[in-house]
C-alpha atoms as a PDB file:
ATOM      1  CA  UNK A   1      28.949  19.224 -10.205  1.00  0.00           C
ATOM      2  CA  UNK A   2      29.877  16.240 -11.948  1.00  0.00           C
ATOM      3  CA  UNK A   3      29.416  16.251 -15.994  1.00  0.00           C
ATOM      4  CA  UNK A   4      26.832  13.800 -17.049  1.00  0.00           C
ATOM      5  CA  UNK A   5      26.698  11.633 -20.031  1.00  0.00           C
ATOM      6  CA  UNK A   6      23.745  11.301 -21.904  1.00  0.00           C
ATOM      7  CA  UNK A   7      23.072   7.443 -20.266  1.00  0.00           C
ATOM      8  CA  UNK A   8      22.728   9.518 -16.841  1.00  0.00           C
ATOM      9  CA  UNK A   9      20.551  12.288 -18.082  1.00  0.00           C
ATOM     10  CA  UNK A  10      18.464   9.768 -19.132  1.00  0.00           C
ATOM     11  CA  UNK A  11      18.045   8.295 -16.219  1.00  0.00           C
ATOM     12  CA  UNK A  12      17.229  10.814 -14.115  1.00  0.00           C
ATOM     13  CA  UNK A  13      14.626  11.994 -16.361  1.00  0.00           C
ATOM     14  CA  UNK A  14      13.041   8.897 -16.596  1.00  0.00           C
ATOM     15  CA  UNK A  15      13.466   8.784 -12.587  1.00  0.00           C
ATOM     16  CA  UNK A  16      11.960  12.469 -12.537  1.00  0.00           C
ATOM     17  CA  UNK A  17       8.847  10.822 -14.438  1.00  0.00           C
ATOM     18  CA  UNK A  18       8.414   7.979 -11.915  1.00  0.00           C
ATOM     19  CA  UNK A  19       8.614  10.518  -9.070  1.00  0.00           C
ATOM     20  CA  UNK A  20       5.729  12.546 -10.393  1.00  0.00           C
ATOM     21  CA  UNK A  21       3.751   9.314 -10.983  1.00  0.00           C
ATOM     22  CA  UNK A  22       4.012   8.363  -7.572  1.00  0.00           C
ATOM     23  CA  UNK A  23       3.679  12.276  -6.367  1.00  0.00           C
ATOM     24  CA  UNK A  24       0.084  12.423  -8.183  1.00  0.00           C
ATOM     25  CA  UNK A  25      -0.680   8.361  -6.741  1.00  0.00           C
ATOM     26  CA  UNK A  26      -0.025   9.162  -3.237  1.00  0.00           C
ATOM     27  CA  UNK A  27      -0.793  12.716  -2.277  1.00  0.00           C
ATOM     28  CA  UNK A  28      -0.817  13.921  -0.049  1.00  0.00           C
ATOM     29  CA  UNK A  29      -0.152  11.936   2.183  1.00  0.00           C
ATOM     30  CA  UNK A  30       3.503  10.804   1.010  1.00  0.00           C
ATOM     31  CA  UNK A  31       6.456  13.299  -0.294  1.00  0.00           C
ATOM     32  CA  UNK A  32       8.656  11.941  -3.093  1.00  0.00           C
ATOM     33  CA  UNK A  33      12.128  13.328  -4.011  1.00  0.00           C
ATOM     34  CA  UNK A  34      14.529  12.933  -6.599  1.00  0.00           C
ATOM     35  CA  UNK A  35      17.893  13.400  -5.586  1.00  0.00           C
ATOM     36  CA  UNK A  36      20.597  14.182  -8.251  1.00  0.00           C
ATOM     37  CA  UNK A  37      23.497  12.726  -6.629  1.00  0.00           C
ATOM     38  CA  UNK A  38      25.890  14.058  -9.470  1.00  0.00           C
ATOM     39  CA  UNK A  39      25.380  17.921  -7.864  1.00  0.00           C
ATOM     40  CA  UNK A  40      25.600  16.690  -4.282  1.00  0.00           C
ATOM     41  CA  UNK A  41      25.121  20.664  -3.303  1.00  0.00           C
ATOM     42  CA  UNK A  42      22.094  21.405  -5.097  1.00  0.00           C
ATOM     43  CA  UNK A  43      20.922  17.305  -4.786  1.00  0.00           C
ATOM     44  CA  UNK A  44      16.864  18.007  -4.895  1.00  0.00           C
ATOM     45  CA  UNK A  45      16.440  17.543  -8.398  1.00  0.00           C
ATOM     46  CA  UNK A  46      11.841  17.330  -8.086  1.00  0.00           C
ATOM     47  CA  UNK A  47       9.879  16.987  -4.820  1.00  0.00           C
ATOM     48  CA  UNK A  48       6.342  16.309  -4.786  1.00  0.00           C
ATOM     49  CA  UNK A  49       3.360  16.778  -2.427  1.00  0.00           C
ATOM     50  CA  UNK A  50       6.153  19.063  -0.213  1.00  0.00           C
ATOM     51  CA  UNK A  51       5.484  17.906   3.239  1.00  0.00           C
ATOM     52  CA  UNK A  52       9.531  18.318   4.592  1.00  0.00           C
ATOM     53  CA  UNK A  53       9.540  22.115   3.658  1.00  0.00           C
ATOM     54  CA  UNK A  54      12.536  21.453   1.765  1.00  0.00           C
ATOM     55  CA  UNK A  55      12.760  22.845  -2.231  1.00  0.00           C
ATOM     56  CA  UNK A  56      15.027  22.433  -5.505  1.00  0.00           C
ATOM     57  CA  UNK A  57      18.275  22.727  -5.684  1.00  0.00           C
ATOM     58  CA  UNK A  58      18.248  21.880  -1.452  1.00  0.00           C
ATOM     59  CA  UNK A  59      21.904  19.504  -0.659  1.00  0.00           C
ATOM     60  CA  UNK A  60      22.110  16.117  -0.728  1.00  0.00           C
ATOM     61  CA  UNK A  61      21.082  14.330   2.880  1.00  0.00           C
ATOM     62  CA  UNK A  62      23.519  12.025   4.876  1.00  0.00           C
ATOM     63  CA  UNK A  63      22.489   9.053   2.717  1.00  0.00           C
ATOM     64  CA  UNK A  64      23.147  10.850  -0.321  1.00  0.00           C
ATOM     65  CA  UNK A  65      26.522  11.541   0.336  1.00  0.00           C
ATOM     66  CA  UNK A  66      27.358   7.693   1.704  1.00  0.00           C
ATOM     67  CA  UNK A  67      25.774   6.396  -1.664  1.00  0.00           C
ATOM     68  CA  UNK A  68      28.478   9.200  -3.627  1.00  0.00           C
ATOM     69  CA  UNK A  69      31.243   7.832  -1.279  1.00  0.00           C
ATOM     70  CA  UNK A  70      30.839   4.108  -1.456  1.00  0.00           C
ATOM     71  CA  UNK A  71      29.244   2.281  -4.459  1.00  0.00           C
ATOM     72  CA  UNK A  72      28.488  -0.645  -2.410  1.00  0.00           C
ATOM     73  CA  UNK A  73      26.554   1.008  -0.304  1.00  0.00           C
ATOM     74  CA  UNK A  74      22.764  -0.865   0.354  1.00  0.00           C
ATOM     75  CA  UNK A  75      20.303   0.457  -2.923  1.00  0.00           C
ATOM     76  CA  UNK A  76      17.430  -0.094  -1.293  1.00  0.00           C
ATOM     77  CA  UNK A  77      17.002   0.923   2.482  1.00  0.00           C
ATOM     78  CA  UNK A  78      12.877   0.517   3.209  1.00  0.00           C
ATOM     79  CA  UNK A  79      10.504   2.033   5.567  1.00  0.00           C
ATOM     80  CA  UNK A  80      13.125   3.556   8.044  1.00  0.00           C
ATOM     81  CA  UNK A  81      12.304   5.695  10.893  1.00  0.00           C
ATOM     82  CA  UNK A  82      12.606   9.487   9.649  1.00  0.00           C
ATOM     83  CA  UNK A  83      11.944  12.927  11.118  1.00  0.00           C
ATOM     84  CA  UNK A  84      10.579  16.209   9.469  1.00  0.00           C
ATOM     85  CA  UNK A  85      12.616  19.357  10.618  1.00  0.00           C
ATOM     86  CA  UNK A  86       9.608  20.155  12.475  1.00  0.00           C
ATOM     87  CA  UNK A  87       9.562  17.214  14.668  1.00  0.00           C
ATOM     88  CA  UNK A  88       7.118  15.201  13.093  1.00  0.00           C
ATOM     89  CA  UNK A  89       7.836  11.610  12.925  1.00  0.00           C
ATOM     90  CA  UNK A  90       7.912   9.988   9.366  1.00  0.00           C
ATOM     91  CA  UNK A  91       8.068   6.605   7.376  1.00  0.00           C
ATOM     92  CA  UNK A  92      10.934   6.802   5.025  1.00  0.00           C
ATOM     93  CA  UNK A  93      12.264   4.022   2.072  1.00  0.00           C
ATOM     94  CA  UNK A  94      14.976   5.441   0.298  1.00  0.00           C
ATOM     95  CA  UNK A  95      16.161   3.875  -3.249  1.00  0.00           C
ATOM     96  CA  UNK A  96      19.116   4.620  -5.005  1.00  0.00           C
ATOM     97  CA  UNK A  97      19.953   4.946  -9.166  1.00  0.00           C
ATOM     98  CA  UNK A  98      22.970   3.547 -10.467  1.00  0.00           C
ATOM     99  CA  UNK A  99      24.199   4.105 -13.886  1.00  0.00           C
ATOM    100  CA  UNK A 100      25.744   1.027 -15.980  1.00  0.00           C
ATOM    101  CA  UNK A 101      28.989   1.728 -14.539  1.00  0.00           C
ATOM    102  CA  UNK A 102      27.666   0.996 -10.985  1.00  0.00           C
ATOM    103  CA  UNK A 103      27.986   4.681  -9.660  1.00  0.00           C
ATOM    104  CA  UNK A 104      25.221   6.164  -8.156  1.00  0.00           C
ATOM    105  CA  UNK A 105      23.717   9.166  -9.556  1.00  0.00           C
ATOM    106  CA  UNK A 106      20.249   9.590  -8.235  1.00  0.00           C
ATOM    107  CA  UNK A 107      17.903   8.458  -5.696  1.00  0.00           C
ATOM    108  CA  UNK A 108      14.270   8.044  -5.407  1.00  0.00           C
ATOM    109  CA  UNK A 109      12.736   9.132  -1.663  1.00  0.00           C
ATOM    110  CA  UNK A 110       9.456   8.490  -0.315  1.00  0.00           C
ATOM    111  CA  UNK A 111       8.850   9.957   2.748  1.00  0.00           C
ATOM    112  CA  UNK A 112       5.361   9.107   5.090  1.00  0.00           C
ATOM    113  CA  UNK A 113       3.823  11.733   7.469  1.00  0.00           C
ATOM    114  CA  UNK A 114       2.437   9.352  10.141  1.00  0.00           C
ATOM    115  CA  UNK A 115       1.097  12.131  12.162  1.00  0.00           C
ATOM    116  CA  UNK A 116      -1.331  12.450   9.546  1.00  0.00           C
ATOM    117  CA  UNK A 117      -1.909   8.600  10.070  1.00  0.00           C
ATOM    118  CA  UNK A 118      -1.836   8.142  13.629  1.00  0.00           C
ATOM    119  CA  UNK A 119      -4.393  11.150  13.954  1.00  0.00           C
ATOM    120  CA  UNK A 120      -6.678   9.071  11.498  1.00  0.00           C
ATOM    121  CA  UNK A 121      -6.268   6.409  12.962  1.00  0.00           C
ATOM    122  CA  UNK A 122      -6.992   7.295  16.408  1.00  0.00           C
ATOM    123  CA  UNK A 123     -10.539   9.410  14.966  1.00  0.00           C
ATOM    124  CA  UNK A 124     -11.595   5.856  13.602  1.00  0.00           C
ATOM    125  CA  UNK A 125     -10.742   4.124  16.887  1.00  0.00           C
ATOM    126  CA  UNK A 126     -13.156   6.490  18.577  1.00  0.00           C
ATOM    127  CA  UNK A 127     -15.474   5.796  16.241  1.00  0.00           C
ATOM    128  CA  UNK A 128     -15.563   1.891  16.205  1.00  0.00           C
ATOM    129  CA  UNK A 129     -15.579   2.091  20.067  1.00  0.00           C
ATOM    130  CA  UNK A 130     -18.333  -0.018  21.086  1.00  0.00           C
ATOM    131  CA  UNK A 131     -17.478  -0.167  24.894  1.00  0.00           C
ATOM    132  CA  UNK A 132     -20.251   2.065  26.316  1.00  0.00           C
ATOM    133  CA  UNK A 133     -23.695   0.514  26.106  1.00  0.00           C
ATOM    134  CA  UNK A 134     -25.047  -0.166  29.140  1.00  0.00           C
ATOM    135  CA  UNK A 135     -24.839  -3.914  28.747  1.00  0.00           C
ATOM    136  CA  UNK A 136     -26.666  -3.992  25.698  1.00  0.00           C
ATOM    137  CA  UNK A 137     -25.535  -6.991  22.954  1.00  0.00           C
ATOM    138  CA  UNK A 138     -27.286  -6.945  19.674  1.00  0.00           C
ATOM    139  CA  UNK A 139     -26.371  -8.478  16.536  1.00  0.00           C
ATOM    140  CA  UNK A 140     -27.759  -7.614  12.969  1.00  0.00           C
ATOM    141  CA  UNK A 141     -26.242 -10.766  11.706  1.00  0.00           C
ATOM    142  CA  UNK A 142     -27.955 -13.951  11.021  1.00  0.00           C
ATOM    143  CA  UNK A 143     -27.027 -16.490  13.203  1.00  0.00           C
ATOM    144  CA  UNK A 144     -24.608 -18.858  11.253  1.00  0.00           C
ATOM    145  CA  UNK A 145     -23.496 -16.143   8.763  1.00  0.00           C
ATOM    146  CA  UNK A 146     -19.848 -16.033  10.196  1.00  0.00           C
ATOM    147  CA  UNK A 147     -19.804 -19.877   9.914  1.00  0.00           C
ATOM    148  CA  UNK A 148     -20.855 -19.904   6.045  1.00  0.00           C
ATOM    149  CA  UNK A 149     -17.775 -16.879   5.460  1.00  0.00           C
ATOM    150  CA  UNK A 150     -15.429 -19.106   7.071  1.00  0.00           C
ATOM    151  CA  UNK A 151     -16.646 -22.151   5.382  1.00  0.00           C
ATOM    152  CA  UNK A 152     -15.879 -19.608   2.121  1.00  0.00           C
ATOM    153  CA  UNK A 153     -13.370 -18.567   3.027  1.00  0.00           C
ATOM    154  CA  UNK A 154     -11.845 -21.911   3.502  1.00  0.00           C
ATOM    155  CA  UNK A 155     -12.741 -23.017   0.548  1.00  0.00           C
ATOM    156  CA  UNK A 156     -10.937 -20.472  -1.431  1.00  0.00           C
ATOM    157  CA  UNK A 157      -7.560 -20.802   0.497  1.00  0.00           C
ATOM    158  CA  UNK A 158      -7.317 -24.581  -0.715  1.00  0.00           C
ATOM    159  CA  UNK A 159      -7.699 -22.745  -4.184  1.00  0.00           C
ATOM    160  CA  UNK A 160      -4.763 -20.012  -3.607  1.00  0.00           C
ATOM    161  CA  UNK A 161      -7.231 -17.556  -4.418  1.00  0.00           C
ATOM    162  CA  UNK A 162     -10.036 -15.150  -2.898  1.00  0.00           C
ATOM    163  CA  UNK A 163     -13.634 -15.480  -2.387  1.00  0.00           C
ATOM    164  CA  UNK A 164     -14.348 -12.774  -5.021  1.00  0.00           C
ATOM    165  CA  UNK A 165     -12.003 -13.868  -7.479  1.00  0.00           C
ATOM    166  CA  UNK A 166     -13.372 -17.683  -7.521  1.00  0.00           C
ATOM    167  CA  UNK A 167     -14.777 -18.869 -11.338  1.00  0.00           C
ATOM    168  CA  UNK A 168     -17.641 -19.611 -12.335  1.00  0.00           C
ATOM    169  CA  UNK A 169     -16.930 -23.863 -11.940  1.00  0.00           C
ATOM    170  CA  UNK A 170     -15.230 -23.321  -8.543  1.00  0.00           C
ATOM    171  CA  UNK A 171     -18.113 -21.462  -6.942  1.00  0.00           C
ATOM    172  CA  UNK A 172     -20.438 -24.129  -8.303  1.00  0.00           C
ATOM    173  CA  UNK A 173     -18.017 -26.487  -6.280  1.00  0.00           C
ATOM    174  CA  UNK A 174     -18.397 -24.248  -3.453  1.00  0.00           C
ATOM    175  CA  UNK A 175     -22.514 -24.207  -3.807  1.00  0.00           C
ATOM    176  CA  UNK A 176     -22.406 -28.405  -3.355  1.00  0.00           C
ATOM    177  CA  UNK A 177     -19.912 -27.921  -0.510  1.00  0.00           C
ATOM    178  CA  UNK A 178     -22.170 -25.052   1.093  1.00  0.00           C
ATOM    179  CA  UNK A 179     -25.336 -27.338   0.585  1.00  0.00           C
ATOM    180  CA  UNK A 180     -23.824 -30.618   1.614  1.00  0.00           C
ATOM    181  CA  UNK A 181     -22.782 -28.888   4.815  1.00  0.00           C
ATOM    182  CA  UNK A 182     -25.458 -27.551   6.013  1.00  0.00           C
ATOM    183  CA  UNK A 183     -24.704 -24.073   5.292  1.00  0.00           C
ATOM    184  CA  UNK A 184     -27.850 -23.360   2.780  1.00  0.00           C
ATOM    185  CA  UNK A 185     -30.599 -24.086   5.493  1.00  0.00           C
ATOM    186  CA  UNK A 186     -29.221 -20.871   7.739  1.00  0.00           C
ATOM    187  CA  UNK A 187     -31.794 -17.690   7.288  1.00  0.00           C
ATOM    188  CA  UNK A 188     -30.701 -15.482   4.690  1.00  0.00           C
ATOM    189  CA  UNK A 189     -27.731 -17.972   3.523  1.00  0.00           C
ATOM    190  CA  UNK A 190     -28.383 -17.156  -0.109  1.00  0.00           C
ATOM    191  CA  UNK A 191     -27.765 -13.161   0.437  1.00  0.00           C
ATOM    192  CA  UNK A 192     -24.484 -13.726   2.834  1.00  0.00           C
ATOM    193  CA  UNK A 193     -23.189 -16.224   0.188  1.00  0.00           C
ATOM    194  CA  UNK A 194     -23.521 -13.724  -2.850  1.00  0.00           C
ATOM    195  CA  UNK A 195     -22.095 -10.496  -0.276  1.00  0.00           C
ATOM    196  CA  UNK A 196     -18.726 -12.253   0.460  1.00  0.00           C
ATOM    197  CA  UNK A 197     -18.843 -13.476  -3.031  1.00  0.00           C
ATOM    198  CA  UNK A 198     -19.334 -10.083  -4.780  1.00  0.00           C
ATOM    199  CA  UNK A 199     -21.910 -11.814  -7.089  1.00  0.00           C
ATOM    200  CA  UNK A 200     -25.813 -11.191  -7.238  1.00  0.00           C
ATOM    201  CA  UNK A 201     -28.180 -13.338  -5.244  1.00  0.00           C
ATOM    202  CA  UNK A 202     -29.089 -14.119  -9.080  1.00  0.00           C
ATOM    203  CA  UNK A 203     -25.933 -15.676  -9.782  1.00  0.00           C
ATOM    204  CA  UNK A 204     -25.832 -17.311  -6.894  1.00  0.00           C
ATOM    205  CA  UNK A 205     -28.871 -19.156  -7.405  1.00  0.00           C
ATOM    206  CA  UNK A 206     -27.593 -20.036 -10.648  1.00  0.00           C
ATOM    207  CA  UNK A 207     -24.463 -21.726  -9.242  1.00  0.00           C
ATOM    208  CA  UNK A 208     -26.531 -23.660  -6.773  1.00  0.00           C
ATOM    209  CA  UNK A 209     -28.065 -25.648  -9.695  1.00  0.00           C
END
């Protein structure tokens, strides 16, 4: 174990903080180590929302030890393929600490269990599965409606900006637009307008003034 200064004990307490940040942000579906590269055989300095079955004072990993041997080696490696001991497959960015000397002394892992995405995402594919309907097409939509969003949508792209975050002036622009077009007469137009909008039909109303 390498002595530390008081510049590197800082740092990986301040690293230890941003790890539990993160830990508490995205449980539990992500695990986040700290790595204390200056005691390569007792590396796991805090691990958070434990998904690799590993615990404190575990040694460094492979990428640990090239970061102690070479300096130079990359600081940031992001969203690499991984695997828990277990088998399961995971999403991993790694990011190494260097002191002001340039020597690495920590690093900061986040580690994804996609299983736990994969099987989410393939409950909400059964669930959006419209295939079986015995020929039936219906649509709850007002005819026109997609037109006016895309018209909106548009719109706000010339701006560099999002529907919901257009001001009050711009969405008055976008109420002449909207009416000059066409777009008011469609059934409903008012309520679609202020929905992609995030405003109140009242406001709405207002901008069309």
């Amino acid at each position: 174990m390498r002595k530390r200064s008081v510049e590197q004990q800082a740092l990986l307490d301040q690293i230890s903080q941003v790890a539990h940040g993160l830990g508490e942000t995205l449980a539990p579906f992500c695990e986040v180590v700290v790595h204390d590269l200056l005691d390569p055989k007792h590396a796991i300095l805090a691990i958070h929302n434990n998904l690799s079955g590993r615990q404190v004072g575990d040694p460094a990993t492979e990428l640990g030890l090239a970061r102690i041997a070479d300096p130079l080696y990359e600081q940031v490696i992001a969203n690499y393929a991984n695997r828990f001991a277990d088998g399961r497959q995971a999403k991993s960015t790694s990011i190494g600490i260097k002191d002001s000397s340039g020597q690495y002394i920590a690093a900061l892992c986040l580690n994804v269990d996609l299983t736990l995405f994969r099987g989410l995402q393939s409950m909400l594919g059964q669930f959006g599965d419209v295939g079986a309907g015995a020929g039936v097409s219906e649509s709850l939509d007002p005819a026109g409606a997609d037109a006016i969003r895309h018209r909106i949508d548009q719109f706000a792209a010339r701006l560099a900006t999002t529907p919901r975050a257009l001001k009050v002036t711009e969405r008055r622009a976008l109420m002449r637009e909207l009416k000059e077009s066409g777009f008011m007469d469609v059934r409903r137009a008012m309520e679609i307008v202020a929905m992609h909008l995030g405003v109140s039909r009242a406001t709405v109303y207002s901008d069309a003034k």
